[in-house]
Protein backbone atom coordinates (compact mmCIF):
# COMPACT_ATOMS: atom_id res chain seq x y z
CA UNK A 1 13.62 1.60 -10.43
CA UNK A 2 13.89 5.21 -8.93
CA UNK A 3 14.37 4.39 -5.70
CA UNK A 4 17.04 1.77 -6.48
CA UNK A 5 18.47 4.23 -9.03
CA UNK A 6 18.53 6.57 -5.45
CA UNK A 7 20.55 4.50 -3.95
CA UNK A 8 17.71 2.97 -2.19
CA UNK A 9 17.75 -1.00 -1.08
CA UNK A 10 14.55 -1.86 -2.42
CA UNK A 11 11.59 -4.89 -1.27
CA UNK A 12 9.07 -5.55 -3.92
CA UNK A 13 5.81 -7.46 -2.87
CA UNK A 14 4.13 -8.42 -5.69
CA UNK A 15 1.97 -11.87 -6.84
CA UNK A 16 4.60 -11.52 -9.87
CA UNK A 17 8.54 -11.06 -10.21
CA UNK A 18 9.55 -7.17 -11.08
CA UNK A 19 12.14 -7.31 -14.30
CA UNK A 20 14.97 -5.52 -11.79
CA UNK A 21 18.27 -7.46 -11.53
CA UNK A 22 19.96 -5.79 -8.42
CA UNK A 23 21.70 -6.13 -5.61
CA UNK A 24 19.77 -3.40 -4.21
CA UNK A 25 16.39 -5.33 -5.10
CA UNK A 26 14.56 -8.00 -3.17
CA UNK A 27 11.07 -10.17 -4.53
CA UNK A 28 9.05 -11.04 -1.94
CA UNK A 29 6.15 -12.87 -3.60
CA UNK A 30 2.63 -12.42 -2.08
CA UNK A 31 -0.58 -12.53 -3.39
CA UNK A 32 -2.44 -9.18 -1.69
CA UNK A 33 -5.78 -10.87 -1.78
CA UNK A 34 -4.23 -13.57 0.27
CA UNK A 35 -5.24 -11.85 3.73
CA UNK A 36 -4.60 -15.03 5.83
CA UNK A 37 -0.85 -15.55 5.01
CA UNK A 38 0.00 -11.30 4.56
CA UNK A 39 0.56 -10.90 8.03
CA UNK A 40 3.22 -14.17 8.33
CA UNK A 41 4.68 -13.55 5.01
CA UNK A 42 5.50 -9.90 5.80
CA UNK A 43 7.20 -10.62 9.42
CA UNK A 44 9.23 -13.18 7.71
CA UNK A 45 10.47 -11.16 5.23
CA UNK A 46 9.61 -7.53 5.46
CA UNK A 47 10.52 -6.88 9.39
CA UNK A 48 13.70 -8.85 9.40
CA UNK A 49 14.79 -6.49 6.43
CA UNK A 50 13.13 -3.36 8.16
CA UNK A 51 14.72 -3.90 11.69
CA UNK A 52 18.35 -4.91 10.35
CA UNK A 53 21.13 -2.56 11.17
CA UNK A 54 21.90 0.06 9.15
CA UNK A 55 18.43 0.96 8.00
CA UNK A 56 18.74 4.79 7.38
CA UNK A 57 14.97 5.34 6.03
CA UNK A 58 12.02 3.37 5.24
CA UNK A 59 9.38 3.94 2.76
CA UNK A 60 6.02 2.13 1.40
CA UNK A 61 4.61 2.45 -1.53
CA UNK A 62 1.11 1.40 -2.00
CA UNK A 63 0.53 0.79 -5.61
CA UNK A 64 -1.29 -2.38 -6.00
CA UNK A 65 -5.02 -2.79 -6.89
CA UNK A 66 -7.72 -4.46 -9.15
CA UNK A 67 -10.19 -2.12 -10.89
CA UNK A 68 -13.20 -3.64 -10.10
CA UNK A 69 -16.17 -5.66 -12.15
CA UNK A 70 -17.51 -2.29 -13.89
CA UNK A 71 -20.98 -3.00 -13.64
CA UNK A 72 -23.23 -1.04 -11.70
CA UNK A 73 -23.24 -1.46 -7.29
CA UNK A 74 -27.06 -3.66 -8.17
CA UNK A 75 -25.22 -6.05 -9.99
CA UNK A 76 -22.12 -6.26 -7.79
CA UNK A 77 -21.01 -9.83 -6.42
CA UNK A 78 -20.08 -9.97 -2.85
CA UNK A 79 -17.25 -12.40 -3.49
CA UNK A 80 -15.41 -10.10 -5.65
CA UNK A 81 -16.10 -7.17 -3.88
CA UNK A 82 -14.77 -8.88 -0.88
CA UNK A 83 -11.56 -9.39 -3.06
CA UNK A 84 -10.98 -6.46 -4.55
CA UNK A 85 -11.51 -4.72 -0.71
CA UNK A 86 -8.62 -6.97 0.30
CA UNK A 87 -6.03 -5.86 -2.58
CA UNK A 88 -6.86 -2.50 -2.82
CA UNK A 89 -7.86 -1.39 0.98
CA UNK A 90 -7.14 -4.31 4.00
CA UNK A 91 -3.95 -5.19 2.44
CA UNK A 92 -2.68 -2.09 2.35
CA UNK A 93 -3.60 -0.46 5.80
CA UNK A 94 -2.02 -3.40 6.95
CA UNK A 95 0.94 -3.14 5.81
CA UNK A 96 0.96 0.55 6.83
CA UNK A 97 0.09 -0.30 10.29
CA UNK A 98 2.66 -2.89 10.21
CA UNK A 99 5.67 -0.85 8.54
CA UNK A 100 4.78 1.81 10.94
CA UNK A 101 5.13 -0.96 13.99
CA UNK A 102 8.69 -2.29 12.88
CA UNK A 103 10.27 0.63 11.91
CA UNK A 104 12.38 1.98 14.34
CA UNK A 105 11.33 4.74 15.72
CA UNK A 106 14.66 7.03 15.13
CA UNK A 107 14.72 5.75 11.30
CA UNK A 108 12.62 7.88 9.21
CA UNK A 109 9.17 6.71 7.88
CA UNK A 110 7.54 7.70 4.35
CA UNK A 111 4.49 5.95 3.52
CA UNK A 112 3.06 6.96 -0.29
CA UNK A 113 -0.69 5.20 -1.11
CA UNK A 114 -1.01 5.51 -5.23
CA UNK A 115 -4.72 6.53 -5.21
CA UNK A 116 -6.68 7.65 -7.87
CA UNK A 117 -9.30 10.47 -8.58
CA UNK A 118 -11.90 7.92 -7.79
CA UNK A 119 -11.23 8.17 -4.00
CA UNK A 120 -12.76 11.91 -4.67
CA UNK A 121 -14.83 11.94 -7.07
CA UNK A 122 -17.94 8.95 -8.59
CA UNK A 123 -17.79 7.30 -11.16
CA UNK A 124 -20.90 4.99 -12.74
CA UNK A 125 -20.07 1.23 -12.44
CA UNK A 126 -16.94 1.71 -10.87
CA UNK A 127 -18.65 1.80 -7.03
CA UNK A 128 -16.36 -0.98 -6.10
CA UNK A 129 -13.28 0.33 -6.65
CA UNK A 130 -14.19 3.84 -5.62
CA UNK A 131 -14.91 3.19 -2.61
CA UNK A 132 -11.73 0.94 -1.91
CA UNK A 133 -9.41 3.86 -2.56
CA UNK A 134 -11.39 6.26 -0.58
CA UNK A 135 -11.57 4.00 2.08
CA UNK A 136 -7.58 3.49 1.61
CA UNK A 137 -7.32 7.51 1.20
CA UNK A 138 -9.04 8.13 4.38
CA UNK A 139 -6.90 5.34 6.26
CA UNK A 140 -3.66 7.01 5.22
CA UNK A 141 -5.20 10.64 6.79
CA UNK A 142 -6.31 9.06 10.26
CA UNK A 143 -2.40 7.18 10.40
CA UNK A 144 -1.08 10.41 9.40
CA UNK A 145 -3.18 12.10 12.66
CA UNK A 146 -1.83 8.85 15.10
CA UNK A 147 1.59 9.52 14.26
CA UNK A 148 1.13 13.02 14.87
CA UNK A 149 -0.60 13.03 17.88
CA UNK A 150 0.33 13.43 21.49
CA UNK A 151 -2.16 10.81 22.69
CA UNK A 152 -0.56 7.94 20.16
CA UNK A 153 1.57 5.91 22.48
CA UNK A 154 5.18 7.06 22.66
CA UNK A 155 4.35 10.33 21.68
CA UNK A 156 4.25 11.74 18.15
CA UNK A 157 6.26 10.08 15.90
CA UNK A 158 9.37 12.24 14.33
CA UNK A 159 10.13 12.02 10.87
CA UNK A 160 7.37 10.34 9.56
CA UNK A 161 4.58 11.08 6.93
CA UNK A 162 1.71 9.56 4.71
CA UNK A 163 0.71 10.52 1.23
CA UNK A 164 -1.79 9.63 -1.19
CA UNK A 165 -0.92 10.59 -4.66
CA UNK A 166 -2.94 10.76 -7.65
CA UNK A 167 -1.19 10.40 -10.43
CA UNK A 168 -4.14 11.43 -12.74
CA UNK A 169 -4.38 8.32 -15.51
CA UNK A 170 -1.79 5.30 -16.21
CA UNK A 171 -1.58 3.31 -19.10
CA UNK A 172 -1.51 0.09 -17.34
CA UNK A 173 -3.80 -2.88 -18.42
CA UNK A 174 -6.44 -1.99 -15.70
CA UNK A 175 -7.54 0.86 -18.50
CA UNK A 176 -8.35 -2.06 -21.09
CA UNK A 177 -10.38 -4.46 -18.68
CA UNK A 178 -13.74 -4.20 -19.70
């Protein structure tokens, strides 16, 4: 709602519709978890909308993710592990690799990854999802070095920049899963 309140044209990805009824608002529907139909679903609907004239500035923002089974790392199952690692870590360095690929190189770049204090700091039973937004934390640092550096091809990239921002605790339902 900010950015389209900004005068931003915005592309949601989400498994569910957002409530925004706008012009300036587009669904795409994905499923994070999903890994073998991200990569098709975004270059069918995320680079034509990225590469189509007139683009002034693009911008991710990371925000999905699952908190995890909150039960100790003995007692963890490797199937959910697996997808909770795909929704809160593979999924998104993918798409910040792939934003960063289709994004013109003259258009400005802003990626933001919506971490938490758990990519810092442990917390008992929550291994899982600690770990995934480190891991995502640390991904957003080593593409922030790449598009900075002189040895990335192309050159540094101007105008771009990656974030990770806590914003310290949400009232969302992931604070009531047991």
């Amino acid at each position: 709602r900010a950015l389209v309140n900004e005068g931003w044209r915005v592309l949601g990805v989400a498994r569910r519709p957002a409530p925004l009824e706008t012009d300036r608002y587009e669904h795409v529907t994905a499923d994070l978890g999903e890994l073998h139909q991200l990569s098709a679903t975004m270059t069918e609907r995320l680079a034509p909308a990225i590469r189509s004239e007139g683009v002034e500035r693009v911008a991710l923002v990371n925000n999905a993710a699952l908190s995890g089974q909150s039960k100790g790392l003995e007692e963890t199952e490797p199937g959910a592990l697996h997808h909770l690692l795909a929704v809160n870590t593979t999924a998104p360095m993918f798409l910040m690799g792939f934003v960063t690929r289709v994004t013109a190189p003259a258009v400005p770049l802003r990626i933001v990854n919506v971490s938490s204090g758990a990519a810092v700091r442990a917390f008992p039973g929550l291994a899982d999802y600690c770990a995934s937004k480190a891991a995502l934390r640390m991904a957003g640092m080593a593409l922030a070095e790449e598009l900075a550096s002189d040895q990335r091809p192309g050159g540094p990239r101007a105008d771009a920049a990656v974030f990770s921002y806590e914003p310290g605790v949400v009232d969302t339902p992931m604070q009531t899963a047991s």
